[in-house]
Protein backbone atom coordinates (compact mmCIF):
# COMPACT_ATOMS: atom_id res chain seq x y z
CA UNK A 1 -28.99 1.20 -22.26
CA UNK A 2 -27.99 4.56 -23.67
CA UNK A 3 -25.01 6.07 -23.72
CA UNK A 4 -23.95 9.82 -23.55
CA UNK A 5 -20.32 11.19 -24.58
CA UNK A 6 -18.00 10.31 -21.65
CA UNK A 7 -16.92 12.99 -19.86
CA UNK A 8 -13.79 13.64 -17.24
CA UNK A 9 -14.22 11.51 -14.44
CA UNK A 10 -14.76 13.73 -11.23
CA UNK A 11 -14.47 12.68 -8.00
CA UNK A 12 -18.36 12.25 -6.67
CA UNK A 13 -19.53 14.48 -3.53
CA UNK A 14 -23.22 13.18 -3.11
CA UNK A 15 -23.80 11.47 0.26
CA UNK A 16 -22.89 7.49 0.39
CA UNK A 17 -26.07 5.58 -1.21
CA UNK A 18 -28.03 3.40 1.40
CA UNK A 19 -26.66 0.35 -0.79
CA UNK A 20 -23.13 0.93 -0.06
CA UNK A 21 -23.69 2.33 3.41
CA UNK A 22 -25.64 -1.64 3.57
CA UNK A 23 -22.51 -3.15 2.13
CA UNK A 24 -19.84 -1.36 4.07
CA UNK A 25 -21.65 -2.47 7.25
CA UNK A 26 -21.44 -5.94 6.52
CA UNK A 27 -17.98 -5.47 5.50
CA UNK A 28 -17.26 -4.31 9.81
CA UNK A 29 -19.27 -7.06 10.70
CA UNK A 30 -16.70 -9.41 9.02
CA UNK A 31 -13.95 -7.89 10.50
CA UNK A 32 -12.95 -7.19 7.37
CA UNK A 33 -9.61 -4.38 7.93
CA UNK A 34 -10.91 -0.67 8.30
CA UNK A 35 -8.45 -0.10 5.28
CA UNK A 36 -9.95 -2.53 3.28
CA UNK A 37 -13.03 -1.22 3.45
CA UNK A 38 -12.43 2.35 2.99
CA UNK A 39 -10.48 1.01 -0.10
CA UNK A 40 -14.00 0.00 -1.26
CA UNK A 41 -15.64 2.36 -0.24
CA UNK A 42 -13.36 4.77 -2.57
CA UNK A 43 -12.83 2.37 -6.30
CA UNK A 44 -16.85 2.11 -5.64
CA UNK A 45 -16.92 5.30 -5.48
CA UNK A 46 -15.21 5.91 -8.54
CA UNK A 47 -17.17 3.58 -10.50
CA UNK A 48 -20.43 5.67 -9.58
CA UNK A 49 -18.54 8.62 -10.89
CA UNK A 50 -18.08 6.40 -14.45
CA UNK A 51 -21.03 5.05 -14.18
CA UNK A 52 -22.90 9.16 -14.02
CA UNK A 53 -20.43 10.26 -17.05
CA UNK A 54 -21.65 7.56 -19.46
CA UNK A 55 -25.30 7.38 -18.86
CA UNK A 56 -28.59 9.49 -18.46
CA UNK A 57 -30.75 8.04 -15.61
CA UNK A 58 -29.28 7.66 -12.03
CA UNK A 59 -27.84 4.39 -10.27
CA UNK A 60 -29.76 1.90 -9.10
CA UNK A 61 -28.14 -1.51 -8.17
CA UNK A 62 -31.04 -3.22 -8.92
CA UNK A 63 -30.52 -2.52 -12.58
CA UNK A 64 -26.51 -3.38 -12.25
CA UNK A 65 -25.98 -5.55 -15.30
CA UNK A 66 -22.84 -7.90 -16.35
CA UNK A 67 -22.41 -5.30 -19.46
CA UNK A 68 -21.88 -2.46 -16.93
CA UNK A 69 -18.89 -4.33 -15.56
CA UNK A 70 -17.17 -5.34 -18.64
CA UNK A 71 -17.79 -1.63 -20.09
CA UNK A 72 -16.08 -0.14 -16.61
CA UNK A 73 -13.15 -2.91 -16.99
CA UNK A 74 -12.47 -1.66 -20.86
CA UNK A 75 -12.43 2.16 -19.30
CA UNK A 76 -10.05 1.67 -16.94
CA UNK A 77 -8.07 -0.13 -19.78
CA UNK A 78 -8.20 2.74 -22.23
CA UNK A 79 -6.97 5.42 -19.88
CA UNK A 80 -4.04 3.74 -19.04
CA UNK A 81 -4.64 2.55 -15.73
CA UNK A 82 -2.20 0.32 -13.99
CA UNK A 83 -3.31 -3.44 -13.81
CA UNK A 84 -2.93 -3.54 -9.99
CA UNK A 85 -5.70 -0.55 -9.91
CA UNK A 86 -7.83 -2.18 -12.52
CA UNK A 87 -8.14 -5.33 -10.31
CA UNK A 88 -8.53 -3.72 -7.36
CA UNK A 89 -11.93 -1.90 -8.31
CA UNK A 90 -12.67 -4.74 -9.75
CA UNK A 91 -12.19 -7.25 -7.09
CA UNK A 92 -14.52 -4.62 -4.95
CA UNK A 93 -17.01 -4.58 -7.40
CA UNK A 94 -17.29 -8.38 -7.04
CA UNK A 95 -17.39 -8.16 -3.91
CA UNK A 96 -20.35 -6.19 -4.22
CA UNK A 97 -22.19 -7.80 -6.81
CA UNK A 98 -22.16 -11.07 -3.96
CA UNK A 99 -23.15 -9.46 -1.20
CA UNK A 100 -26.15 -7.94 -3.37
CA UNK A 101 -26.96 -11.86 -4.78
CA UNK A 102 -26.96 -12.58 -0.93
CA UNK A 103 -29.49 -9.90 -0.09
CA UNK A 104 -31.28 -9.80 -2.93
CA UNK A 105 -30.75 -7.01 -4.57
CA UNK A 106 -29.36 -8.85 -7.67
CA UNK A 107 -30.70 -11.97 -8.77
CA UNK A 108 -27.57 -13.14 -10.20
CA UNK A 109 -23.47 -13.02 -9.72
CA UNK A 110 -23.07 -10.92 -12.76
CA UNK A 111 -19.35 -10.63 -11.46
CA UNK A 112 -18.41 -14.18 -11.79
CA UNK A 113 -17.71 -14.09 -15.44
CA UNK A 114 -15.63 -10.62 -15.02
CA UNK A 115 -11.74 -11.51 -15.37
CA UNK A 116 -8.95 -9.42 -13.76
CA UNK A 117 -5.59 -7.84 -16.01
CA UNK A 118 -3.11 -10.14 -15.89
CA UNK A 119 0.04 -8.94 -14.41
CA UNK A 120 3.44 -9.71 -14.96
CA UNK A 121 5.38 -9.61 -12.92
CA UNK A 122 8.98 -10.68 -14.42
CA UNK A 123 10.98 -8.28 -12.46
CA UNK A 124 11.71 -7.57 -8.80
CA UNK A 125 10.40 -4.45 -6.88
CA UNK A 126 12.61 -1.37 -7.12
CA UNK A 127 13.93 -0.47 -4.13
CA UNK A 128 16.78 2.70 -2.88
CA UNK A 129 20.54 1.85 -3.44
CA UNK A 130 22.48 2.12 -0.52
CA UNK A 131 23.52 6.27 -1.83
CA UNK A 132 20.26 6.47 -2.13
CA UNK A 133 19.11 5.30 0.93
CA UNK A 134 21.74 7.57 2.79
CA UNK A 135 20.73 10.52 1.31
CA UNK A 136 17.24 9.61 2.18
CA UNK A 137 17.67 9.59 5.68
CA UNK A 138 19.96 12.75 5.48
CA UNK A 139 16.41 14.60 3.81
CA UNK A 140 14.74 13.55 6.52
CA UNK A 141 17.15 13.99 9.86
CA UNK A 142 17.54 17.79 8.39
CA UNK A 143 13.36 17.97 7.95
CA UNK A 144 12.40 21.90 9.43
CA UNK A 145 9.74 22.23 11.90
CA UNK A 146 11.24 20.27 14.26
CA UNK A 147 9.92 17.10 12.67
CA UNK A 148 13.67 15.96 11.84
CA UNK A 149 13.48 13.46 14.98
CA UNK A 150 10.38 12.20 13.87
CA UNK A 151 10.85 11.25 9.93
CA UNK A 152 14.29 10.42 10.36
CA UNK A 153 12.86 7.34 13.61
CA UNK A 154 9.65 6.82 10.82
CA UNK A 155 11.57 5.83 7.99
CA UNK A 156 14.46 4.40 9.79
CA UNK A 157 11.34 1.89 10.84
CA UNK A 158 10.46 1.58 7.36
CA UNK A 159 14.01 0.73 5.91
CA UNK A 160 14.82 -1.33 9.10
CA UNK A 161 11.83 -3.38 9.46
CA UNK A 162 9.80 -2.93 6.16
CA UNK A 163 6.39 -1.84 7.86
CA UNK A 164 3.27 -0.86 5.45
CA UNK A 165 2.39 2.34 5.82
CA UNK A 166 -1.12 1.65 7.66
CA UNK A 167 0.76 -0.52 9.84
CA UNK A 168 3.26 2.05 10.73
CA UNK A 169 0.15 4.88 11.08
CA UNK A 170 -1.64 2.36 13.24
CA UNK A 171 1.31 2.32 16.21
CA UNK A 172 0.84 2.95 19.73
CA UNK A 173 3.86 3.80 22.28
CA UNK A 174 2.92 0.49 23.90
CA UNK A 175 3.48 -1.69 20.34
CA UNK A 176 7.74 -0.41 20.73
CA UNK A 177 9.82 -2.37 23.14
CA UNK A 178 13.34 -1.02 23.15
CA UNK A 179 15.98 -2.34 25.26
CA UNK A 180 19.68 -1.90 25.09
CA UNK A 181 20.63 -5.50 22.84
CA UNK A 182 17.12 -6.07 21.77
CA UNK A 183 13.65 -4.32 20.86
CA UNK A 184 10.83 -5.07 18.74
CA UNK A 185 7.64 -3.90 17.19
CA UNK A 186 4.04 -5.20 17.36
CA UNK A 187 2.04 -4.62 14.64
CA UNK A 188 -1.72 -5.84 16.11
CA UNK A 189 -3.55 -5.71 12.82
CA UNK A 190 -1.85 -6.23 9.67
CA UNK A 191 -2.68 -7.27 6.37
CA UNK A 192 -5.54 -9.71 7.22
CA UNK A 193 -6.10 -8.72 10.60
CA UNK A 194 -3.26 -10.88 11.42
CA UNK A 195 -1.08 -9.74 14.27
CA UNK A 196 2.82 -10.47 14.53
CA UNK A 197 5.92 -8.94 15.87
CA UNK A 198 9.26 -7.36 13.92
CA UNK A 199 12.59 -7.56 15.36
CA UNK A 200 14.34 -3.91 15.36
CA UNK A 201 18.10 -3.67 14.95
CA UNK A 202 20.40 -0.75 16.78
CA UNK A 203 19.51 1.31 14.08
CA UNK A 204 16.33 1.79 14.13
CA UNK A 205 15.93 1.13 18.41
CA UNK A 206 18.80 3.94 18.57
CA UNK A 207 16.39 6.36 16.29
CA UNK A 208 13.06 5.52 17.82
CA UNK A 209 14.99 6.03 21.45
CA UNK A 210 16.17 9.90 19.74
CA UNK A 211 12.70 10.31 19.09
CA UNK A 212 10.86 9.52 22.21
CA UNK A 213 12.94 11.69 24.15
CA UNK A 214 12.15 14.40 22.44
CA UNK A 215 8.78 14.30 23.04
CA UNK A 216 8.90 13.20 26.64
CA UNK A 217 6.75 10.95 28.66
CA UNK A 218 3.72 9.28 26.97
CA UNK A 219 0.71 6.83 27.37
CA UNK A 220 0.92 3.32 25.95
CA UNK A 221 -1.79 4.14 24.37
CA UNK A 222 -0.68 7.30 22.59
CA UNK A 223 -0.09 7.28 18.82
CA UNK A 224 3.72 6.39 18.06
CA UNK A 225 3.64 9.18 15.23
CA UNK A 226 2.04 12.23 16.10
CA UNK A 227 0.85 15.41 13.43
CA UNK A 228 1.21 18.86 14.28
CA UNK A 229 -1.95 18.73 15.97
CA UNK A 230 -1.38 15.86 18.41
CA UNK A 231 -3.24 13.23 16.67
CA UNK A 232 -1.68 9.78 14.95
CA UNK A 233 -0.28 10.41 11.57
CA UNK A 234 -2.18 9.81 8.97
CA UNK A 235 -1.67 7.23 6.33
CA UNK A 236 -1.88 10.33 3.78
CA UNK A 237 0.30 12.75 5.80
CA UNK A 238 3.21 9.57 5.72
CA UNK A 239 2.84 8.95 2.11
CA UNK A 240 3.39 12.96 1.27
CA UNK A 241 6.05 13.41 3.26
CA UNK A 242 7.87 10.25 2.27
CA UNK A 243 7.61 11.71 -1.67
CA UNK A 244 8.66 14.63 -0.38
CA UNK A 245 11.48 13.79 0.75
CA UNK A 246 12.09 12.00 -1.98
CA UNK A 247 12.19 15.24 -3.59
CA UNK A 248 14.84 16.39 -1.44
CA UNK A 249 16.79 14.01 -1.83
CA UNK A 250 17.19 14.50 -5.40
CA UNK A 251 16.29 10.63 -6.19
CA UNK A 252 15.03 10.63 -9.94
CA UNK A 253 16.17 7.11 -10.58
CA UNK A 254 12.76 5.60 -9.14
CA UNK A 255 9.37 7.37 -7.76
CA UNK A 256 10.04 7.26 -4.15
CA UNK A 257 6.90 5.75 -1.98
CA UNK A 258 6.71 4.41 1.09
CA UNK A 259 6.13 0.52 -0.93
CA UNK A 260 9.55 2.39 -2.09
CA UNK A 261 10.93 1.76 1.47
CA UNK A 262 9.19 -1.66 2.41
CA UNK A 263 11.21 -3.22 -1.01
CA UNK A 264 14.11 -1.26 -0.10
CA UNK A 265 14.33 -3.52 3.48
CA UNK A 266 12.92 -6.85 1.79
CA UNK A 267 15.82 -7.13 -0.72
CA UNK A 268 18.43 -5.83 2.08
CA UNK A 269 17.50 -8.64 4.17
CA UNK A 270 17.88 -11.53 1.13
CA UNK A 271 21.11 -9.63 0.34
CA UNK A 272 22.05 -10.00 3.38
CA UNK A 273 20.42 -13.66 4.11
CA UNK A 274 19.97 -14.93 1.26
CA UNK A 275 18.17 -18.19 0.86
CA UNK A 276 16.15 -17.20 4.24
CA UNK A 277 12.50 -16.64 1.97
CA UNK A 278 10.62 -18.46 5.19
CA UNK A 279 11.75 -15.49 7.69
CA UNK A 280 11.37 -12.81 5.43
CA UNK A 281 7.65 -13.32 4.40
CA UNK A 282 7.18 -13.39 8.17
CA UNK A 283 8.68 -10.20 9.26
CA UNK A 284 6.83 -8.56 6.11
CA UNK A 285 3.58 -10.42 6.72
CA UNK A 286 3.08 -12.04 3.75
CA UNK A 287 0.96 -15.47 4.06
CA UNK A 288 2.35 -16.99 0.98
CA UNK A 289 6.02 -17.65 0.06
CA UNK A 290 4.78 -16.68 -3.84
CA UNK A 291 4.46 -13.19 -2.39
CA UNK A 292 7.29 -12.61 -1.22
CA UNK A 293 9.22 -14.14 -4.10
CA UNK A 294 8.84 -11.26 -5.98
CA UNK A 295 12.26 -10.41 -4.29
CA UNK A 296 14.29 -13.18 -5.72
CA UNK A 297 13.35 -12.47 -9.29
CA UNK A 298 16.21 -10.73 -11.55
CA UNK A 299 16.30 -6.71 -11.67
CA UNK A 300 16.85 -4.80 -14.98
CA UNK A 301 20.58 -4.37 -13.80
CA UNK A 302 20.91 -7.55 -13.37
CA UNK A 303 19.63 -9.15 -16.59
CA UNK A 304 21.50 -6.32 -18.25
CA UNK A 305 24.98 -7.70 -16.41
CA UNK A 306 24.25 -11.32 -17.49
CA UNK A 307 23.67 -10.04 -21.47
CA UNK A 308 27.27 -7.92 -20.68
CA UNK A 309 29.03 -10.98 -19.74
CA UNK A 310 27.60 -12.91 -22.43
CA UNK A 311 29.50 -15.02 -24.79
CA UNK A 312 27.83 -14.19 -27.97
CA UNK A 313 29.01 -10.61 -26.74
CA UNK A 314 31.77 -10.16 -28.85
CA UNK A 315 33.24 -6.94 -31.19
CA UNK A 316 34.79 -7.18 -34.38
């Protein structure tokens, strides 16, 4: 194989190959989530754009050797990427590299020997502090535009009830049952394609109930979120808006995201509960208790307050 000085990766712009167009297909046809596979679709992607800076002849999956992979892995080391990322275009490239075995294409798994970063994870998620939570929601009840009813009901969802944010894109009027003691939200394909359905406290029915009035009567069927041009939210639209008003709110402690928001509620609720592991992984989703015990694990502050109260802690 040769090799040609690497140059800046660049996102590509040439029209899908008939390969992945193949493998994206099958992907629908195993009801594999629409995210998921335009998650795929994009770290594939990006590994065709690696693949063009570091050699002279074209793609062809055919000629997709074990070497390829491991050389792609050690990128994505040397640049600093985050381990989640690295084993996320990893996992989709072994997904690939089976589905082409299966057709074909390849003669071998070439993927089965390639190993994912190890992560660890010896800390829990950062999430707002209360202050910081306020101020949040003060950003985004004084939003211009007249989109202050709308982010202040979207992220009172988030804190309150600790929706993704393609879960929270992907609600319909009809998913929100509001009462005056009780209300809840339906979230029809989650994580998994698996359906299930979040209590909402006061807070967040009383700001959803602002919200729809605003905007008068809709269709059950009509996106819960809407743009500026009438059409549901998109995932993108949420996550910009949720860093910007992170902005605005002057947080620098953390990098406000809307994962930012979805820890925020998880450790709330064991603050609040604690012991109750069981009932938070289902309102979050999560189909293994190891997931969601991220959230009991010590913080930074925490550790540091233990060391502080240590008895080896003593002055001269």
């Amino acid at each position: 194989m040769t090799l040609r000085a690497i140059q800046p990766l660049s996102r590509p712009t040439a029209p899908d190959p008939a390969w992945l167009i193949a493998f994206l297909a099958e992907l629908a046809r195993a009801d594999v989530a629409p995210a998921t596979c335009r998650g795929y679709r994009y770290d594939l992607r990006h590994f065709l754009a690696w693949h063009a800076s570091v050699q002279d002849r074209g793609f062809a999956l055919q000629r997709l050797g074990e070497y390829d992979l491991i050389a792609y892995r050690q990128h994505l080391l040397a640049v600093g990427r985050r381990p989640a990322t690295i084993n996320r275009r990893l996992d989709a490239l072994r997904r690939l590299c089976r589905w082409a075995r299966v057709t074909g294409a390849l003669r071998d798994d070439i993927a089965r020997n390639l190993r994912p970063v190890r992560i660890v994870r010896n800390r829990q998620p950062a999430g707002l502090a209360d202050a910081e939570a306020h101020a949040f929601l003060r950003a985004a009840g004084a939003s211009p535009h007249g989109l202050a009813g709308r982010n202040y009901a979207l992220v009172q969802l988030m804190l309150q009830a600790g929706l993704r944010v393609g879960e929270l894109a992907a609600l319909r009027i009809g998913d929100v049952t509001l009462h005056e003691r009780s209300g809840s939200v339906r979230i029809r394909a989650g994580k998994g394609l698996k359906a299930r359905e979040v209590p909402l406290n006061a807070t967040a029915r009383r700001a959803l109930k602002h919200y729809l009035a605003e905007g008068g009567t809709h269709a059950a069927g009509a996106p819960l979120f809407l743009s500026s041009r009438d059409s549901a939210l998109p995932v993108r639209s949420i996550q910009a808006m949720i860093a910007s008003l992170g902005r605005r709110a002057r947080i620098k402690r953390i990098a406000v995201s809307a994962h930012t928001l979805r820890h925020t509620f998880a450790l709330g609720y064991l603050r609040d509960n604690p012991g109750k592991l069981v009932e938070l992984a289902g309102l979050l989703g999560h189909e293994s208790l190891d997931t969601t015990a991220v959230y009991t694990r010590p913080s930074g502050d925490d550790l540091a307050a233990d060391l502080e109260r240590s008895h080896l802690n003593v002055d001269r």
